[in-house]
PDB file of N, CA and C in Angstrom:
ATOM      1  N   UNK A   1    -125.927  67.681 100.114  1.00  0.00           N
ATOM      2  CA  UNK A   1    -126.702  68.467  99.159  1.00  0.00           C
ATOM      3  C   UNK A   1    -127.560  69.474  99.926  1.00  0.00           C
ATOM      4  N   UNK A   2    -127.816  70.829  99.398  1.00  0.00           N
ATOM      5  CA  UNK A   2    -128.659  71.687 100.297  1.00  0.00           C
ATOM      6  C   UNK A   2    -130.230  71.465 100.171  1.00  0.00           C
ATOM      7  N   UNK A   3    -130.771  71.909 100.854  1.00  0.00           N
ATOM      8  CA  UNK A   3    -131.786  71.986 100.297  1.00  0.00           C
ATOM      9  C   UNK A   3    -132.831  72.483  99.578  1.00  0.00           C
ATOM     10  N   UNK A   4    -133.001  72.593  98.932  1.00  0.00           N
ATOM     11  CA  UNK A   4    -133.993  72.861  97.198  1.00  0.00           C
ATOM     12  C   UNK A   4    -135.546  73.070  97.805  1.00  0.00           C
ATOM     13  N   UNK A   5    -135.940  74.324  97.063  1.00  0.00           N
ATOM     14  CA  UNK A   5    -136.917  75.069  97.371  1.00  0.00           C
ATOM     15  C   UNK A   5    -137.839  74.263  96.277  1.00  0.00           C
ATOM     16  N   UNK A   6    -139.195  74.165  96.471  1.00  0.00           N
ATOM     17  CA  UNK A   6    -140.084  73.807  95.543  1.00  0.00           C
ATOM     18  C   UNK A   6    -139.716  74.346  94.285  1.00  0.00           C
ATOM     19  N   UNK A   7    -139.719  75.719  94.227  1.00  0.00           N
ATOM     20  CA  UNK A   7    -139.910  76.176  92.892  1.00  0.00           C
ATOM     21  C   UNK A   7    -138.148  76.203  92.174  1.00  0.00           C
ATOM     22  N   UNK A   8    -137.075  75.487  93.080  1.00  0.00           N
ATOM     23  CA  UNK A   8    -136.030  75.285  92.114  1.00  0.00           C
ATOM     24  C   UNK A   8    -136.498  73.323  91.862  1.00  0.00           C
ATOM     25  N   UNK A   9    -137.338  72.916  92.569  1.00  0.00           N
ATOM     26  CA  UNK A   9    -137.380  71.355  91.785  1.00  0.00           C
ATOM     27  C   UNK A   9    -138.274  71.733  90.930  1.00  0.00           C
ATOM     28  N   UNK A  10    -139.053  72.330  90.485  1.00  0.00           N
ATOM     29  CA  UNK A  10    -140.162  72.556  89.598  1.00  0.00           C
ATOM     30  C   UNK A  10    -139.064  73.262  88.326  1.00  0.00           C
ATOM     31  N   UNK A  11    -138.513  73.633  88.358  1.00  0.00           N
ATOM     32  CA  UNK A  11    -137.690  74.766  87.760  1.00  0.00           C
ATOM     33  C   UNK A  11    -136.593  73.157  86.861  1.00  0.00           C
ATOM     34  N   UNK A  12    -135.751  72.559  87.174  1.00  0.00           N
ATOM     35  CA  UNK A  12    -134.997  71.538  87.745  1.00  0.00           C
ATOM     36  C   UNK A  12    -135.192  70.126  86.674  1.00  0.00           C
ATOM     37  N   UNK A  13    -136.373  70.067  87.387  1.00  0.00           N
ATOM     38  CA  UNK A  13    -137.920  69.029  86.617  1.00  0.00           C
ATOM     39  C   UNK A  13    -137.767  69.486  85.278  1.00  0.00           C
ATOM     40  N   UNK A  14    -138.235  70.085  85.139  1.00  0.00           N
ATOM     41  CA  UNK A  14    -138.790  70.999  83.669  1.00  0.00           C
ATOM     42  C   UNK A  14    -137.541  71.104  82.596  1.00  0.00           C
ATOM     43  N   UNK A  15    -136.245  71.005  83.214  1.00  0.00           N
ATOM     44  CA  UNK A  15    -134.898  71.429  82.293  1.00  0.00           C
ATOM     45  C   UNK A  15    -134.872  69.954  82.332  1.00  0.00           C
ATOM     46  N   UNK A  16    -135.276  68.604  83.037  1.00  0.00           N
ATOM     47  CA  UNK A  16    -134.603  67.290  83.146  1.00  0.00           C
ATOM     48  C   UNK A  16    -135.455  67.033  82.198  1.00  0.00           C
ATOM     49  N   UNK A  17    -136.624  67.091  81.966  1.00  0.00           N
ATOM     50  CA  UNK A  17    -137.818  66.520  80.899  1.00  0.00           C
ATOM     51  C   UNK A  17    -137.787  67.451  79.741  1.00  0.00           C
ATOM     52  N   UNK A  18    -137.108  68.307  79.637  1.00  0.00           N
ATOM     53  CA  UNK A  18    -137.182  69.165  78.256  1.00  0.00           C
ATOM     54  C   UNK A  18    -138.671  69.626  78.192  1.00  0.00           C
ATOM     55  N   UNK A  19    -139.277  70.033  79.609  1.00  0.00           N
ATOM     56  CA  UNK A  19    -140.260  70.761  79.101  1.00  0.00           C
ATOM     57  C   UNK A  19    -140.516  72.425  78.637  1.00  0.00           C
ATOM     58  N   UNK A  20    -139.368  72.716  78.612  1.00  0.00           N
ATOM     59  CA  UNK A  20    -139.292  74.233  78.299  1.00  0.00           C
ATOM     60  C   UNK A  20    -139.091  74.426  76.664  1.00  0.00           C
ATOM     61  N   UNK A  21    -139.840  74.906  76.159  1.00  0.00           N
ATOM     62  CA  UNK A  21    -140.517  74.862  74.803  1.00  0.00           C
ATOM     63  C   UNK A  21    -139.124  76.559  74.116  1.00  0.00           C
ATOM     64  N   UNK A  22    -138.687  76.434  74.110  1.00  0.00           N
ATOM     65  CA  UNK A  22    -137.463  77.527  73.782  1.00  0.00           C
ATOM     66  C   UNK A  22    -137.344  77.624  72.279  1.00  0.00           C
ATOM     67  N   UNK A  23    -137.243  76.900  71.455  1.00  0.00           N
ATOM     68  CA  UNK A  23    -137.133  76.712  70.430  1.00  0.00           C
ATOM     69  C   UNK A  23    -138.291  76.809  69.258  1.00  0.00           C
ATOM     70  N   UNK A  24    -139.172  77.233  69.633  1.00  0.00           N
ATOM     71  CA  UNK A  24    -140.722  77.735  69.487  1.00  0.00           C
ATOM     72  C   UNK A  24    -140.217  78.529  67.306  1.00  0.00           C
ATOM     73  N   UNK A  25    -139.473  79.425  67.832  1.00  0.00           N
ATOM     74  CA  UNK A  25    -139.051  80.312  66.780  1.00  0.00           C
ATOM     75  C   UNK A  25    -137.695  80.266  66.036  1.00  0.00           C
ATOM     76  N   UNK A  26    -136.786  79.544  67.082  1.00  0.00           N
ATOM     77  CA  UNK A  26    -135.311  79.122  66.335  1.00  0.00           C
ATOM     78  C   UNK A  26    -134.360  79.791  66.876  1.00  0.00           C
ATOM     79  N   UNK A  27    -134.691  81.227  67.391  1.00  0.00           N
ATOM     80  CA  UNK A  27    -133.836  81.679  67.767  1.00  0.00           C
ATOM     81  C   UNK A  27    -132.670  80.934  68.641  1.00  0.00           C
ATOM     82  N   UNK A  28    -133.137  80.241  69.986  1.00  0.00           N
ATOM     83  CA  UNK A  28    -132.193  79.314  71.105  1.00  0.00           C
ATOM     84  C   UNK A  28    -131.171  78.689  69.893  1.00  0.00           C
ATOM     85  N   UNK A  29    -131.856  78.112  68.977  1.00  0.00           N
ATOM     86  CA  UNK A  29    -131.044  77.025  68.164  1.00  0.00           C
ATOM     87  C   UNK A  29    -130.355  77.942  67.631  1.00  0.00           C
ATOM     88  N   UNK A  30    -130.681  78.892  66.840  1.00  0.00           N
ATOM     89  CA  UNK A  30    -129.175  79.941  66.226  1.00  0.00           C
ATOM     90  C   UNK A  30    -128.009  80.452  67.339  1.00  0.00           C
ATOM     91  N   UNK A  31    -128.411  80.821  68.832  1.00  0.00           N
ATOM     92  CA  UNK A  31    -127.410  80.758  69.211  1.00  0.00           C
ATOM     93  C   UNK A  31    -126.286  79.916  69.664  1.00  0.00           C
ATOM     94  N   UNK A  32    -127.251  78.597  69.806  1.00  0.00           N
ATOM     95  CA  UNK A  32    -126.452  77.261  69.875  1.00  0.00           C
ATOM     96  C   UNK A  32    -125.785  77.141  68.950  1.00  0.00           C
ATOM     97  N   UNK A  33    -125.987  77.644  67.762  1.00  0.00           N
ATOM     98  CA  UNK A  33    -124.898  76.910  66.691  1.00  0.00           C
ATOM     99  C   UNK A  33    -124.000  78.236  66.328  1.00  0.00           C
ATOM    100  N   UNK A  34    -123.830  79.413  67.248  1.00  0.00           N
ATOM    101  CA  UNK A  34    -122.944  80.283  66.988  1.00  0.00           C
ATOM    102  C   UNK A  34    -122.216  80.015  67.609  1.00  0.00           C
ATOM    103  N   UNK A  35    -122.175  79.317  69.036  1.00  0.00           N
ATOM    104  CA  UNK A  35    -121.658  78.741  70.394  1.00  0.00           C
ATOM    105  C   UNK A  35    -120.541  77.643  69.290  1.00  0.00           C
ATOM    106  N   UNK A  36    -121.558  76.950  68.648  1.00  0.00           N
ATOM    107  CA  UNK A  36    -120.657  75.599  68.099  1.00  0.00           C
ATOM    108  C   UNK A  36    -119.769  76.324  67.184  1.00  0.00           C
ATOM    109  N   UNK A  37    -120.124  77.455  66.188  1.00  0.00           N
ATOM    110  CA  UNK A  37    -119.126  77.575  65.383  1.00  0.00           C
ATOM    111  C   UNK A  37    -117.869  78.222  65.951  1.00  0.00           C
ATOM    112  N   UNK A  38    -118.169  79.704  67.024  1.00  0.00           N
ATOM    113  CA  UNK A  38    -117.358  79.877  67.623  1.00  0.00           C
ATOM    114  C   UNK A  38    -116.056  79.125  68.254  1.00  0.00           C
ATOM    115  N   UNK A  39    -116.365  77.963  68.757  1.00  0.00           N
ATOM    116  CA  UNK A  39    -115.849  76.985  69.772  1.00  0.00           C
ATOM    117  C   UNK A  39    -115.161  76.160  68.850  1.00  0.00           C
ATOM    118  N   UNK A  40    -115.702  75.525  67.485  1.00  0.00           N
ATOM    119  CA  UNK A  40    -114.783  75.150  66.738  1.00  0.00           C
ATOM    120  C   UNK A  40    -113.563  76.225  66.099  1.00  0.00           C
ATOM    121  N   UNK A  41    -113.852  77.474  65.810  1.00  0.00           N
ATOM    122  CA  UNK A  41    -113.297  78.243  65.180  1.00  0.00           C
ATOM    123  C   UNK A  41    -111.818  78.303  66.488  1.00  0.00           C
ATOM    124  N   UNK A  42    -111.842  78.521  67.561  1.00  0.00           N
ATOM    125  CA  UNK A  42    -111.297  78.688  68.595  1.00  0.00           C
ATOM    126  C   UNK A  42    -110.013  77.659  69.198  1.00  0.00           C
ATOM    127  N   UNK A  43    -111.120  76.583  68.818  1.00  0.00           N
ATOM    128  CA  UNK A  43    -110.010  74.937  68.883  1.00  0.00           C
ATOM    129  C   UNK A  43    -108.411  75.006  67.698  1.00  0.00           C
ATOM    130  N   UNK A  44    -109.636  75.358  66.789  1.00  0.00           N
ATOM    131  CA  UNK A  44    -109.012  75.306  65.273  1.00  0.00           C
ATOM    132  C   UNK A  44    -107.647  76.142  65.440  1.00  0.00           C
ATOM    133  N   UNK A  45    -107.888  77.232  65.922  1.00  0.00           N
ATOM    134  CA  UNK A  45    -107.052  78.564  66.290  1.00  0.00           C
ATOM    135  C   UNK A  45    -105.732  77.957  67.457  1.00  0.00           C
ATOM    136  N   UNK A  46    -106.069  77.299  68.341  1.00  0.00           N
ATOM    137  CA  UNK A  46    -105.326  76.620  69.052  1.00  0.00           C
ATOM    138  C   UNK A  46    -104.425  75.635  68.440  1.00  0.00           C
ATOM    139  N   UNK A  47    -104.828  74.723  67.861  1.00  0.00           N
ATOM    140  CA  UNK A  47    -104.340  73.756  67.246  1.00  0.00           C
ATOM    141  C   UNK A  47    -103.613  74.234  66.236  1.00  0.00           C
ATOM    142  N   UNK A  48    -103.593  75.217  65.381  1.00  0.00           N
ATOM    143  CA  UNK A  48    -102.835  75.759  64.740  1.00  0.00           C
ATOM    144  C   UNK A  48    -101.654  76.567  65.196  1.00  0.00           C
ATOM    145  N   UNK A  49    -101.585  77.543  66.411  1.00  0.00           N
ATOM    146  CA  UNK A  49    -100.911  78.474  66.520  1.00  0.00           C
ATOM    147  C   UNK A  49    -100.459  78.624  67.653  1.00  0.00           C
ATOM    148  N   UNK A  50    -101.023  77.463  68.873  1.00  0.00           N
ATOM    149  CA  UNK A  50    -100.268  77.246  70.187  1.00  0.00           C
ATOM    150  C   UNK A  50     -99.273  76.381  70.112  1.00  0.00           C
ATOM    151  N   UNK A  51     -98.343  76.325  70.775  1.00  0.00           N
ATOM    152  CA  UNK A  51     -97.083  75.582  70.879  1.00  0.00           C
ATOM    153  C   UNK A  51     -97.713  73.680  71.271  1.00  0.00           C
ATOM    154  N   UNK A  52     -97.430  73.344  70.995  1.00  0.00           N
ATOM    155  CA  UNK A  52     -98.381  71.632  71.100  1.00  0.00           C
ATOM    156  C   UNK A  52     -97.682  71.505  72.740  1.00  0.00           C
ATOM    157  N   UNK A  53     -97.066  71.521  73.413  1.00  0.00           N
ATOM    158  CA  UNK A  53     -97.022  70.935  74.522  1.00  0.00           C
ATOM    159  C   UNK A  53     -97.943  72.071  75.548  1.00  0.00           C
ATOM    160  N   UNK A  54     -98.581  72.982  75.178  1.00  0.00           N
ATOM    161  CA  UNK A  54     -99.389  73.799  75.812  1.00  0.00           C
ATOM    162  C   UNK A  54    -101.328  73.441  75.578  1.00  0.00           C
ATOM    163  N   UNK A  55    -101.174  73.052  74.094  1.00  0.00           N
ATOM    164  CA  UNK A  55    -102.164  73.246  73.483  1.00  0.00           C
ATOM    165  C   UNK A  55    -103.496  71.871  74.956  1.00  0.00           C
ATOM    166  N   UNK A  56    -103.225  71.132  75.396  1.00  0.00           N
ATOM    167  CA  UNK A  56    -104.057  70.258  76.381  1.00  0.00           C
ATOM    168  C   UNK A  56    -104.650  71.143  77.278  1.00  0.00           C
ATOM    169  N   UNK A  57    -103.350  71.751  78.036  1.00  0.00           N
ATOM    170  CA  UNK A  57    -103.444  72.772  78.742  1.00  0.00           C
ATOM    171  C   UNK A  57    -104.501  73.572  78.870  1.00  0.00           C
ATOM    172  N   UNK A  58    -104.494  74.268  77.339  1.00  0.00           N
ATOM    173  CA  UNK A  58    -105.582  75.146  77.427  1.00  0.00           C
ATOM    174  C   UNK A  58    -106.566  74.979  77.024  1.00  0.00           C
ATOM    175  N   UNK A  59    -106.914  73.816  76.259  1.00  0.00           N
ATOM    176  CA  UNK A  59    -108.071  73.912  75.956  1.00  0.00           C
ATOM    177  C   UNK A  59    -108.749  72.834  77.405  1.00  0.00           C
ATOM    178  N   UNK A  60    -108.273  72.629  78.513  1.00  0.00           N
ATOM    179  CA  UNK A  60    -108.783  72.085  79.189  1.00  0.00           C
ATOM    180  C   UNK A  60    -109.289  72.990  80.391  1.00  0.00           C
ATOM    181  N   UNK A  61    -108.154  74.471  80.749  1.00  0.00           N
ATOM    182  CA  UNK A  61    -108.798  75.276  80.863  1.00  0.00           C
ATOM    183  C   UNK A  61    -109.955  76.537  80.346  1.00  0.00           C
ATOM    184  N   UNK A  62    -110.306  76.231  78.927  1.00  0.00           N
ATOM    185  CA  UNK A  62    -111.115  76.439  78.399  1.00  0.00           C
ATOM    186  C   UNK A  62    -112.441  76.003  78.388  1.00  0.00           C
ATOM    187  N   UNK A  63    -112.785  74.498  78.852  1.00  0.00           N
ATOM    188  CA  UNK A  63    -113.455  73.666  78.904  1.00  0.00           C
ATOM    189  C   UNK A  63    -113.930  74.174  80.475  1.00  0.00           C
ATOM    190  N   UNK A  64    -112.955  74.326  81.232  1.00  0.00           N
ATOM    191  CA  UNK A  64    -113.312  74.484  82.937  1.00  0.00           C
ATOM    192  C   UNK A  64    -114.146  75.588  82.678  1.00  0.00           C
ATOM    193  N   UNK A  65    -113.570  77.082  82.020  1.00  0.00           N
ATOM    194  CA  UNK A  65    -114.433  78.133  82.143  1.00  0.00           C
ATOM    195  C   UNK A  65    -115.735  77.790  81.238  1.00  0.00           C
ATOM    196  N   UNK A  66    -116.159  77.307  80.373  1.00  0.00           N
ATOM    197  CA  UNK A  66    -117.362  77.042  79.365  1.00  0.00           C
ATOM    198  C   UNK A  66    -117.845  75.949  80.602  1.00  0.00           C
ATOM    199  N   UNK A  67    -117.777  75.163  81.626  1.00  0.00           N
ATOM    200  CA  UNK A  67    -118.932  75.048  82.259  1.00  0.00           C
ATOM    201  C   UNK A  67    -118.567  75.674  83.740  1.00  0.00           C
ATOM    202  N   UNK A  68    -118.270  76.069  83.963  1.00  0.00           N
ATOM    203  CA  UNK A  68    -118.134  77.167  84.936  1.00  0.00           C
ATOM    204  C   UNK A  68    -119.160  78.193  84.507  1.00  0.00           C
ATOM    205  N   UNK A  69    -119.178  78.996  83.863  1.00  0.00           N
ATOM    206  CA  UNK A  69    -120.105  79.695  82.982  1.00  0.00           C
ATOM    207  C   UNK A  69    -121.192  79.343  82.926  1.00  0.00           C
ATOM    208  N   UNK A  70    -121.342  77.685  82.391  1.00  0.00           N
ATOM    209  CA  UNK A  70    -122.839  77.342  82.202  1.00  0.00           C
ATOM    210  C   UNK A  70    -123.647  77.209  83.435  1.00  0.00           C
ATOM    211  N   UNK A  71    -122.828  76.608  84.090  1.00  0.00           N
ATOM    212  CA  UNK A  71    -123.296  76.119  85.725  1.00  0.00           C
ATOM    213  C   UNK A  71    -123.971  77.530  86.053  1.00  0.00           C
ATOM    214  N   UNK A  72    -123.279  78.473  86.548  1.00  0.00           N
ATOM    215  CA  UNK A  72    -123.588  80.258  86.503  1.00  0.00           C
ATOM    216  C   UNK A  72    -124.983  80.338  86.086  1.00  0.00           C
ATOM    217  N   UNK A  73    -125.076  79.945  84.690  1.00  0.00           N
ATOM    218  CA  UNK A  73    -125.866  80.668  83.802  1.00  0.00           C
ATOM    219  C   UNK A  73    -127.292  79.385  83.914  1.00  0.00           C
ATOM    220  N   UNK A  74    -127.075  78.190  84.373  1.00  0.00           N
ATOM    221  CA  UNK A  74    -128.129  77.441  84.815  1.00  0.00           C
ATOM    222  C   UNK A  74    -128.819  77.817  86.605  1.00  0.00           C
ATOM    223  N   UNK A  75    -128.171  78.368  87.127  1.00  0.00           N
ATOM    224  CA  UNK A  75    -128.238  78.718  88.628  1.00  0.00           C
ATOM    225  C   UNK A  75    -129.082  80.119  88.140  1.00  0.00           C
ATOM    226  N   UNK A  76    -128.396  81.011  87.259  1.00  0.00           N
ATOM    227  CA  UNK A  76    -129.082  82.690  86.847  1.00  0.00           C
ATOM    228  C   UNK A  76    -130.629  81.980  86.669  1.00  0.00           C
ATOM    229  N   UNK A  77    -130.740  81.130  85.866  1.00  0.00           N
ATOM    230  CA  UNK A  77    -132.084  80.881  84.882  1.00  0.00           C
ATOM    231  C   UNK A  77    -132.935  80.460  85.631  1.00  0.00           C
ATOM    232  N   UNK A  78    -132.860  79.465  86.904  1.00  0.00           N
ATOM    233  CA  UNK A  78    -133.249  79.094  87.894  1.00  0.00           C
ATOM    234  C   UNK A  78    -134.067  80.068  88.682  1.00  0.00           C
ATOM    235  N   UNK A  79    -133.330  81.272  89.188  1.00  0.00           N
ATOM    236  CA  UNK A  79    -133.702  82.557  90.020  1.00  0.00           C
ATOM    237  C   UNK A  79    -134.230  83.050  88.852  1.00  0.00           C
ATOM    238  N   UNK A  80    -134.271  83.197  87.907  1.00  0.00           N
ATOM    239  CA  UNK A  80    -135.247  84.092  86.823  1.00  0.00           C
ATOM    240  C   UNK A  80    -136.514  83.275  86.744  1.00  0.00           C
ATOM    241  N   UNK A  81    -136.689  82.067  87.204  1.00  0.00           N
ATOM    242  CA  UNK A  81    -137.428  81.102  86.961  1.00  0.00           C
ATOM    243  C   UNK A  81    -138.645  81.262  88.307  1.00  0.00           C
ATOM    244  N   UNK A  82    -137.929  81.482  89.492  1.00  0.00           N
ATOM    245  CA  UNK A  82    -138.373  81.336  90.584  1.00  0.00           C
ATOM    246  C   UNK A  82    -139.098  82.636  91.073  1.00  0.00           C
ATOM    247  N   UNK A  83    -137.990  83.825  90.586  1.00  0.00           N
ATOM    248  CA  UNK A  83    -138.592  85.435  90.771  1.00  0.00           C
ATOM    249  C   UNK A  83    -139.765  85.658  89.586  1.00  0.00           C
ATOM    250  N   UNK A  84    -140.271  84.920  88.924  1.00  0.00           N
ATOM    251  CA  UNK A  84    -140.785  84.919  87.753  1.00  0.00           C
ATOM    252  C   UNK A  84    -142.612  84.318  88.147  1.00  0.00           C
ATOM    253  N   UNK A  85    -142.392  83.193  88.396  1.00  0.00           N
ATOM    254  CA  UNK A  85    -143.508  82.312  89.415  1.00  0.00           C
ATOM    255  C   UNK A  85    -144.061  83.129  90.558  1.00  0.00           C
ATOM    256  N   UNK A  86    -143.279  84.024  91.165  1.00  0.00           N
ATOM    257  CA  UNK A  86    -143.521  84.725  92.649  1.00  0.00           C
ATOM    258  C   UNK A  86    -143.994  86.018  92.331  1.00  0.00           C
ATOM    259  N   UNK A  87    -143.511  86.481  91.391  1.00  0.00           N
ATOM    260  CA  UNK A  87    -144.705  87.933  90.394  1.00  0.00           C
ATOM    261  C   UNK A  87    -145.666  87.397  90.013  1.00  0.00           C
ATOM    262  N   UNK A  88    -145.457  86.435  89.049  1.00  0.00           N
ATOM    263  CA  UNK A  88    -146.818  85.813  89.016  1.00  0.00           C
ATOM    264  C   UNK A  88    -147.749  85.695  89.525  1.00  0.00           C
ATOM    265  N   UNK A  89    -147.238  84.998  90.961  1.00  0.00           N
ATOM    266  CA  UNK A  89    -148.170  84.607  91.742  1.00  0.00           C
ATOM    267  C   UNK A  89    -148.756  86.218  92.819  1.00  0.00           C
ATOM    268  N   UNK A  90    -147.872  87.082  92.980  1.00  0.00           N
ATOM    269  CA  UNK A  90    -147.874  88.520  93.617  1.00  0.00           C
ATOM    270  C   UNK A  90    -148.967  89.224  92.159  1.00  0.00           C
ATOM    271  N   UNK A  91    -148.768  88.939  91.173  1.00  0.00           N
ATOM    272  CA  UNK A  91    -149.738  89.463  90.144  1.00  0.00           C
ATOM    273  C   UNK A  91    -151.435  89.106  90.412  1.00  0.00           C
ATOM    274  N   UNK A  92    -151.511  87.916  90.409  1.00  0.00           N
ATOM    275  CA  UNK A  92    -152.562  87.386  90.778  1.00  0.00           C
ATOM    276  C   UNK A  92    -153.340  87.704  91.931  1.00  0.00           C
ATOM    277  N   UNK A  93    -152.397  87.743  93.025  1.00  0.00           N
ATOM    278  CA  UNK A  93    -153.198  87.928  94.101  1.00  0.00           C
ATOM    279  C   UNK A  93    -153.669  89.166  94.360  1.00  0.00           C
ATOM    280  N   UNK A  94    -152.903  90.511  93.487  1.00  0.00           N
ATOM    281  CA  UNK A  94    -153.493  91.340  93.665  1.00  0.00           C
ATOM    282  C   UNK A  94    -154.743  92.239  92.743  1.00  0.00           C
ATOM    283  N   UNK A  95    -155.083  91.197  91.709  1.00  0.00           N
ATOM    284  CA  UNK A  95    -156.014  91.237  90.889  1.00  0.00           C
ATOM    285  C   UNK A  95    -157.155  90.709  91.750  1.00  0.00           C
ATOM    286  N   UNK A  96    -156.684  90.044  92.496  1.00  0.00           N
ATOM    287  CA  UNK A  96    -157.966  88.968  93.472  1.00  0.00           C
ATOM    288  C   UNK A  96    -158.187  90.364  94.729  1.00  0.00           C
ATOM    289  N   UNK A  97    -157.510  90.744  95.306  1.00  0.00           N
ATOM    290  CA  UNK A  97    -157.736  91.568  96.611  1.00  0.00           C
ATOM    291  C   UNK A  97    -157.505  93.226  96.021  1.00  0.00           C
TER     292      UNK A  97
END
């Protein structure tokens, strides 16, 4: 395992305890459930109109890219997380000096 900068365990922490308050307004949750309808709509589409000895196939490479993607997009949020704390903290200090 490499090693992890403070502010990706702080970052890390916070996604393991659900302390990130996202859902404040609903929005996160509406796109979650466009994600779900999409993804069913998609299966549905498969299961109907792919040839059945293919249909495993792909939806298993489908599955690879949807967390391939997420992984991506948890690593992006991380560095938005970390460059975020370090303005912060570059904000501060130059209100102080």
């Amino acid at each position: 395992m490499a090693k992890q900068d403070i502010l990706e365990f702080l970052f890390d922490r916070k996604m393991d305890e659900d302390n990130f308050h996202f859902n404040k307004k609903g929005e996160l949750r509406n796109y979650r459930k466009n994600i779900s309808n999409t993804s069913e709509t998609l299966y549905n589409c498969i299961d109907s109109k792919v040839q059945p000895n293919i249909r495993n196939e792909l939806k298993k490479l489908i599955e690879k890219n949807v967390t391939a993607i997420a992984d991506c997009n948890y690593k992006e949020f991380q560095l938005f997380y970390k460059d975020g704390v370090i303005d912060g903290i570059q904000l501060v200090l130059s209100a102080i000096f």
